[in-house]
Protein backbone atom coordinates (compact mmCIF):
# COMPACT_ATOMS: atom_id res chain seq x y z
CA UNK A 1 61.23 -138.01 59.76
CA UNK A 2 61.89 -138.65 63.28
CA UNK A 3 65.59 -139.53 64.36
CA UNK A 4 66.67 -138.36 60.76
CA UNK A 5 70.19 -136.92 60.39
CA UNK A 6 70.07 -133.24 59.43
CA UNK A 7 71.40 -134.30 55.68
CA UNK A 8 68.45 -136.25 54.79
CA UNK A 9 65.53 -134.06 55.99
CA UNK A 10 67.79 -131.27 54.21
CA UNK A 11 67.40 -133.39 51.38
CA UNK A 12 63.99 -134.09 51.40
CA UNK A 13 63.58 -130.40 51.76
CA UNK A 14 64.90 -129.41 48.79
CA UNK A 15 63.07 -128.98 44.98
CA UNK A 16 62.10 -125.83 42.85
CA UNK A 17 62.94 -122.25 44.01
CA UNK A 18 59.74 -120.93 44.76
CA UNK A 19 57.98 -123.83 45.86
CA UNK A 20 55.99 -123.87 48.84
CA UNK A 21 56.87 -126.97 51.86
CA UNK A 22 55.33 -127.26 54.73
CA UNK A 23 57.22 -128.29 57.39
CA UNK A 24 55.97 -129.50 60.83
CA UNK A 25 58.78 -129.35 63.90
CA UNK A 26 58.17 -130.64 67.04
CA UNK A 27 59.74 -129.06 69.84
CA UNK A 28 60.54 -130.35 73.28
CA UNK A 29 59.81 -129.24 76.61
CA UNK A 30 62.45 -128.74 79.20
CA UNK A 31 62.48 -132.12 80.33
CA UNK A 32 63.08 -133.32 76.96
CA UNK A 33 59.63 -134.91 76.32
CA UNK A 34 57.11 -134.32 73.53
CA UNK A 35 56.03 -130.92 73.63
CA UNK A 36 53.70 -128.80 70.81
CA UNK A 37 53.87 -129.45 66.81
CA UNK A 38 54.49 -126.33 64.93
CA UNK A 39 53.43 -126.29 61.50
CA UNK A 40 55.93 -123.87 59.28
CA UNK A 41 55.36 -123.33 55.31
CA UNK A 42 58.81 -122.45 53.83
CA UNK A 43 59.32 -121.15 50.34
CA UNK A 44 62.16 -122.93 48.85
CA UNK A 45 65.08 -120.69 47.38
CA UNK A 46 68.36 -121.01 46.73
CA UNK A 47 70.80 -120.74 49.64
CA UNK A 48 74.10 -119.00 49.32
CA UNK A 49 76.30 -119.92 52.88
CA UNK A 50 79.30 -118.44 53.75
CA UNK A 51 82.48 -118.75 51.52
CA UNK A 52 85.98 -120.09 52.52
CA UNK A 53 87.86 -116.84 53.31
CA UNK A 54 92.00 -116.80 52.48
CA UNK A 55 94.67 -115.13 53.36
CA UNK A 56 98.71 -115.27 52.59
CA UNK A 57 101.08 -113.94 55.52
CA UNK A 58 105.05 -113.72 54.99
CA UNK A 59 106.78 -114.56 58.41
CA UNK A 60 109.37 -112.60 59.83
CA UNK A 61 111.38 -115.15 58.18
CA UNK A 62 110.18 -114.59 54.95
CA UNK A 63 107.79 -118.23 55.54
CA UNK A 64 104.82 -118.17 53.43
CA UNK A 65 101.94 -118.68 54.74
CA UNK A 66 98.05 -119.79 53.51
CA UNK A 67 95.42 -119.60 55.57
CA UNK A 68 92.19 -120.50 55.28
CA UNK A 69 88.90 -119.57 56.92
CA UNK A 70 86.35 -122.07 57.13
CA UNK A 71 83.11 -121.22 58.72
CA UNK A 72 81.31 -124.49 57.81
CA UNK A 73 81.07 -127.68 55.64
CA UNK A 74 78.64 -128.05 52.86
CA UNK A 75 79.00 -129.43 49.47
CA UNK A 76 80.58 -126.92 48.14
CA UNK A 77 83.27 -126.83 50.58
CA UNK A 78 86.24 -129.33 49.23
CA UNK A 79 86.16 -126.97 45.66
CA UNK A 80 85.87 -123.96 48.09
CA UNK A 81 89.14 -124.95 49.48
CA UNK A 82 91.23 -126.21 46.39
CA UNK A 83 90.01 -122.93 45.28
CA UNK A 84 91.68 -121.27 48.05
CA UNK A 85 94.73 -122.92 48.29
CA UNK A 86 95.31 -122.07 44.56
CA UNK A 87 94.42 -118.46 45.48
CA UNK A 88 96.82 -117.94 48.16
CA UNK A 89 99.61 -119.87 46.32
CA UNK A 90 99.09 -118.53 42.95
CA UNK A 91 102.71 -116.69 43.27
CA UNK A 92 104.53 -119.48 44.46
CA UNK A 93 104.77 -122.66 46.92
CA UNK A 94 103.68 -122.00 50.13
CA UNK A 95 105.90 -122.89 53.64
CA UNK A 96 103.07 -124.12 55.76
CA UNK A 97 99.08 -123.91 55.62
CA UNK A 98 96.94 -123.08 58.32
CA UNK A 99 93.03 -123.97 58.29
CA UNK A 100 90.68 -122.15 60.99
CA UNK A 101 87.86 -123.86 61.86
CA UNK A 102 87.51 -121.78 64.90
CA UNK A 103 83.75 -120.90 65.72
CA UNK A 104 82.78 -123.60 62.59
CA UNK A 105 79.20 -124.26 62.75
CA UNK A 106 79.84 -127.92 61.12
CA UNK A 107 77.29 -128.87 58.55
CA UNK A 108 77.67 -131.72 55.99
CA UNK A 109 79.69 -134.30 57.73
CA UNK A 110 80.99 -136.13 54.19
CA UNK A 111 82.47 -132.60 52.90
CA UNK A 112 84.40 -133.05 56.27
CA UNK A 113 85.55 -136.22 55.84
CA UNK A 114 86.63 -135.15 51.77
CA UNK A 115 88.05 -132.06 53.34
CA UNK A 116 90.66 -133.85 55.39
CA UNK A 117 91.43 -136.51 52.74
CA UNK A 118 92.64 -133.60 50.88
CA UNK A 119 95.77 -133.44 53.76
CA UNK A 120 95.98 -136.86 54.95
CA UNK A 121 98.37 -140.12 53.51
CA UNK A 122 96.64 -142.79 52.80
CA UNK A 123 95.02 -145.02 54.84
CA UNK A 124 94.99 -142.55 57.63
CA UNK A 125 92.06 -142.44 59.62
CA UNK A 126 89.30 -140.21 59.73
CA UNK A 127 86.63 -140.46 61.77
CA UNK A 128 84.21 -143.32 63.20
CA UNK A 129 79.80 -142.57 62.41
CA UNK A 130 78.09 -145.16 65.28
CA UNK A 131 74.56 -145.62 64.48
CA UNK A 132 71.76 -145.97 66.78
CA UNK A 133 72.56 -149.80 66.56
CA UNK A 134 75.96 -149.50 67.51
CA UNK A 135 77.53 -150.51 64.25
CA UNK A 136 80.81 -148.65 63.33
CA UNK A 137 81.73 -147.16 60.08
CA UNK A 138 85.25 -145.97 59.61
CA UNK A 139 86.26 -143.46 57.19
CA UNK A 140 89.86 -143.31 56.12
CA UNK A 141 92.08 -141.04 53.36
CA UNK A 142 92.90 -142.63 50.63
CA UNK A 143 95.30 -140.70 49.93
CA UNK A 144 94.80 -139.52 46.03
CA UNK A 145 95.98 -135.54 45.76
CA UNK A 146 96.95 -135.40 49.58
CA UNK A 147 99.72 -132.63 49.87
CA UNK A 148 101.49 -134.12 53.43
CA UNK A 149 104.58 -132.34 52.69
CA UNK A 150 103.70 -128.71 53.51
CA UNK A 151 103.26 -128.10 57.21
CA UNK A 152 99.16 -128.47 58.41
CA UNK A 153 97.87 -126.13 61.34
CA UNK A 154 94.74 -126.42 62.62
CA UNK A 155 93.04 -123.87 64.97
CA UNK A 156 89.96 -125.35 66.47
CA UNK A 157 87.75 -123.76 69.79
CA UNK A 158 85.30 -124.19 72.11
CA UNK A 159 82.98 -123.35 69.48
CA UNK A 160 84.36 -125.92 66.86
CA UNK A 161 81.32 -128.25 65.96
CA UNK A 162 81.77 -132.34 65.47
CA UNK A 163 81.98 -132.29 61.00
CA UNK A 164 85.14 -130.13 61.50
């Protein structure tokens, strides 16, 4: 599966709990050329990764506030945050919404792409996948169940990775 994207091998990787794969990974040398194959078997099981966190703050002002903590994307992630944003405004409309993706480790680039549709008017665009051919593909909100009325804050970092 050389040159896969980390979806598909994931993918290919996955079956019964308790089934054995083996697994061979090649790893480079510091010059970036071939180096040894290392043959792994891996027991598949079921893998639990970490939940959006939330969080409702009251400004000084009396603002309400919903903020979510996303460590990564996976396919869980879009229900993980409709989830949340019902959580935190269970009591009543919220004044803005803040989403950290601070320190996100990325993951599943689609649930990234369906997380921000979730925000975005329609039409609005996304993000841009090149291929190792050059050809583009654009993804853009369509715009079905976007909230762009409440205020959107992002807080990204250095450690932000590409699928947030």
């Amino acid at each position: 599966m050389t040159g896969a994207r980390a979806e598909i091998v994931a993918a290919k990787c996955k079956g019964e709990q308790g089934e054995k794969v083996d697994v061979v990974f090649l790893r480079r040398d510091e010059n970036g050329n071939a180096g040894k194959e290392y043959l792994k078997s891996i027991t598949r099981a079921q893998v639990k990764l970490n939940p959006i966190q939330t969080q409702l703050f009251t400004t000084e002002s009396g603002k309400r506030v919903g903020l979510l903590k996303v460590p990564s994307f996976s396919t869980e992630t879009v229900k993980e945050i409709v989830n949340g944003l019902r959580t935190v405004s269970d009591d009543g409309k919220l004044d803005a919404i803040a989403i950290d993706i601070r320190g996100n480790v990325g993951g599943y680039m689609p649930a990234g792409v369906e997380a921000a549709n979730l925000f975005l008017p329609a039409r609005a665009h996304i993000i841009a996948e090149v291929d190792k051919s050059g050809a583009i593909k654009g993804y853009d909100a369509d715009g079905i169940g976007a909230d762009t009325s409440t205020p959107l804050y992002l807080l990204v970092d250095g450690r932000t990775a590409s699928a947030s």
